[in-house]
N, C-alpha and C. Protein backbone atom coordinates (compact mmCIF):
# COMPACT_ATOMS: atom_id res chain seq x y z
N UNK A 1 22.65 -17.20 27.09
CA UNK A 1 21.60 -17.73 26.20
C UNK A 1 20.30 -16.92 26.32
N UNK A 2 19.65 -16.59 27.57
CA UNK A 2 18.60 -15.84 27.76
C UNK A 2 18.35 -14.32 26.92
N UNK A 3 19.75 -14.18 27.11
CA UNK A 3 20.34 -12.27 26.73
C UNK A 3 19.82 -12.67 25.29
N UNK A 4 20.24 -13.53 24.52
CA UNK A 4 19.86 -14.21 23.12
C UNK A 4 18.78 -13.59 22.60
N UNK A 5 18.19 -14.59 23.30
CA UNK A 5 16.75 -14.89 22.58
C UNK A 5 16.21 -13.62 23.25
N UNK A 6 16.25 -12.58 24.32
CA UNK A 6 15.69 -11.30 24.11
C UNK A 6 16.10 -10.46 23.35
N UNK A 7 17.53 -10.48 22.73
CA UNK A 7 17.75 -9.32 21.79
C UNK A 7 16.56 -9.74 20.24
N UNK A 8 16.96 -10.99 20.38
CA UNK A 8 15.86 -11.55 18.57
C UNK A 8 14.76 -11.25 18.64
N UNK A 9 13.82 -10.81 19.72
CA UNK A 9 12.73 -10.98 20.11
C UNK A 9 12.05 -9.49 19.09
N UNK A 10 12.20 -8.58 19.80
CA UNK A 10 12.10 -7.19 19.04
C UNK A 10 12.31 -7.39 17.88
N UNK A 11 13.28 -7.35 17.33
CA UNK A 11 14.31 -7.52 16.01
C UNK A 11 13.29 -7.82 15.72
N UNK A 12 12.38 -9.14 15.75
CA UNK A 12 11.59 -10.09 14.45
C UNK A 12 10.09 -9.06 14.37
N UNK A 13 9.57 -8.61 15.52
CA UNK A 13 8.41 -7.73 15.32
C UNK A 13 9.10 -6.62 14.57
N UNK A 14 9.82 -5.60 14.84
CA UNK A 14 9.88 -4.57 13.95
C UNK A 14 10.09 -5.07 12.44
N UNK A 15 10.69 -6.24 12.29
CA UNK A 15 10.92 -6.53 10.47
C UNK A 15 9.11 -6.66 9.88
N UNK A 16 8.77 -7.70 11.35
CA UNK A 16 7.43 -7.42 10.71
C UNK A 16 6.71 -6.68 10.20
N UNK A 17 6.42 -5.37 11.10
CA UNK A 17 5.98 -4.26 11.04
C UNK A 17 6.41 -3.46 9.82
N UNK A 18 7.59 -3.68 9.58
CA UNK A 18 8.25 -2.54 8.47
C UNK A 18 7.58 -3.63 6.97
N UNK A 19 7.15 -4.98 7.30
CA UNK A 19 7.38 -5.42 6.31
C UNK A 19 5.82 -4.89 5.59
N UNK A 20 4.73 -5.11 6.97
CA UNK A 20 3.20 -4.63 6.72
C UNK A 20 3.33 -3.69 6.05
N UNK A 21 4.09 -2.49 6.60
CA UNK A 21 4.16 -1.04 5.99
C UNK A 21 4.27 -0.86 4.90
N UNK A 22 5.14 -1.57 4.30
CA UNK A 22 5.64 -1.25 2.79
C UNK A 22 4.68 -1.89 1.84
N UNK A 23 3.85 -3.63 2.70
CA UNK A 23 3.47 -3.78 1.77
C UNK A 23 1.70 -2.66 1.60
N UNK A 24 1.32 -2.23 2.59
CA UNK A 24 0.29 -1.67 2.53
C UNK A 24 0.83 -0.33 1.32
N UNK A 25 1.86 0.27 2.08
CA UNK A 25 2.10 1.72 1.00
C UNK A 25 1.88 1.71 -0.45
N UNK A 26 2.74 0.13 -0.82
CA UNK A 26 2.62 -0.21 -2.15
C UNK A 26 0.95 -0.71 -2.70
N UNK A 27 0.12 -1.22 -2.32
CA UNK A 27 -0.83 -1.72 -2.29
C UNK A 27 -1.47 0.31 -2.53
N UNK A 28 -0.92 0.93 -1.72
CA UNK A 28 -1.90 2.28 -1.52
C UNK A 28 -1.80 2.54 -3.31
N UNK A 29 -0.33 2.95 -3.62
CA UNK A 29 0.32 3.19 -4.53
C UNK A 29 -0.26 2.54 -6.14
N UNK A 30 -0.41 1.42 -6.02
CA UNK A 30 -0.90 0.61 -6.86
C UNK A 30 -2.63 0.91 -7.02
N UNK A 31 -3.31 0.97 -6.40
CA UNK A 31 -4.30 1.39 -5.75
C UNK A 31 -4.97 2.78 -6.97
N UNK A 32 -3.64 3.66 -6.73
CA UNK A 32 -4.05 4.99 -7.51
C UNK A 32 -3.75 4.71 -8.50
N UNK A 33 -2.60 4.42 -8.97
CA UNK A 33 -2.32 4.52 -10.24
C UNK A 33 -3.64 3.92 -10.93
N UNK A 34 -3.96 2.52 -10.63
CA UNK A 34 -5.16 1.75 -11.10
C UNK A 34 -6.53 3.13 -11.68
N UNK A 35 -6.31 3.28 -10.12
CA UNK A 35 -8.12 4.38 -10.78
C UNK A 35 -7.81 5.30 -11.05
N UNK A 36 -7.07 6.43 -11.22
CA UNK A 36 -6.38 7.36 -12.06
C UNK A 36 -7.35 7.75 -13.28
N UNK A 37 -6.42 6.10 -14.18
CA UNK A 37 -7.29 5.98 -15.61
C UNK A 37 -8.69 5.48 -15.82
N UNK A 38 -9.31 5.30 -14.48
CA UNK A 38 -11.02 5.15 -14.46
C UNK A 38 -11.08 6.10 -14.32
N UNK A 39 -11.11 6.90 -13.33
CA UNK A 39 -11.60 8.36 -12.91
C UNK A 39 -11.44 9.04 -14.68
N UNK A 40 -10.35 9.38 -15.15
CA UNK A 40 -10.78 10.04 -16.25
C UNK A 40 -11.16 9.82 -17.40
N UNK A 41 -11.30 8.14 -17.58
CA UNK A 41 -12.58 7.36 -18.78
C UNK A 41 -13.81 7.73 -18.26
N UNK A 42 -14.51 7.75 -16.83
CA UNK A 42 -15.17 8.14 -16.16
C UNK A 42 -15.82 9.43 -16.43
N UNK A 43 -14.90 10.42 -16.15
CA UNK A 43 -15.16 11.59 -16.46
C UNK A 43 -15.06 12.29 -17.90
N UNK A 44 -14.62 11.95 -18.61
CA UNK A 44 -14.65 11.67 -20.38
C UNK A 44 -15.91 11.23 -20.66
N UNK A 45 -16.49 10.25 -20.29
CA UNK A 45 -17.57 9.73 -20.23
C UNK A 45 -18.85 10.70 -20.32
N UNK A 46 -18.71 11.10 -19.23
CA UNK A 46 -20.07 11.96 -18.43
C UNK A 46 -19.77 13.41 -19.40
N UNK A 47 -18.75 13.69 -19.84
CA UNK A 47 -18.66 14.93 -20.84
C UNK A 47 -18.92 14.80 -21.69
N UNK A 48 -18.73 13.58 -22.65
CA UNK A 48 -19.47 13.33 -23.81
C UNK A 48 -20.84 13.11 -24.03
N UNK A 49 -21.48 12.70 -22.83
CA UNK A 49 -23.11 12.16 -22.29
C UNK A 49 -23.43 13.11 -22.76
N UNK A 50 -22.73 14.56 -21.50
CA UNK A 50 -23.65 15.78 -21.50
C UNK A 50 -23.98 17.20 -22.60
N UNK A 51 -22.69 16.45 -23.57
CA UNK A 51 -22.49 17.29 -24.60
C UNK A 51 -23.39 17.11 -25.71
């Protein structure tokens, strides 16, 4: 029973960990795509100002 509950032990932190990861990557991911299309309304912007 002891042997048990130390193999689960690990197991449940690394799912954790992998789970943070992915959700941060995606969050990164999402992140750019978002300002992408600001950055170049942005910069469209400031070219038409200066023109």
């Amino acid at each position: 029973m002891e042997k048990h509950e130390n193999l689960r032990l690990p197991l449940q932190q690394e799912s954790m960990r992998a789970h943070s990861e992915g959700r941060f990557s995606a969050g990164l991911l999402w992140g750019i795509l978002i300002s992408i299309p600001l950055w170049i309304s942005l910069l469209g912007w400031i070219i038409s100002f200066t023109r």
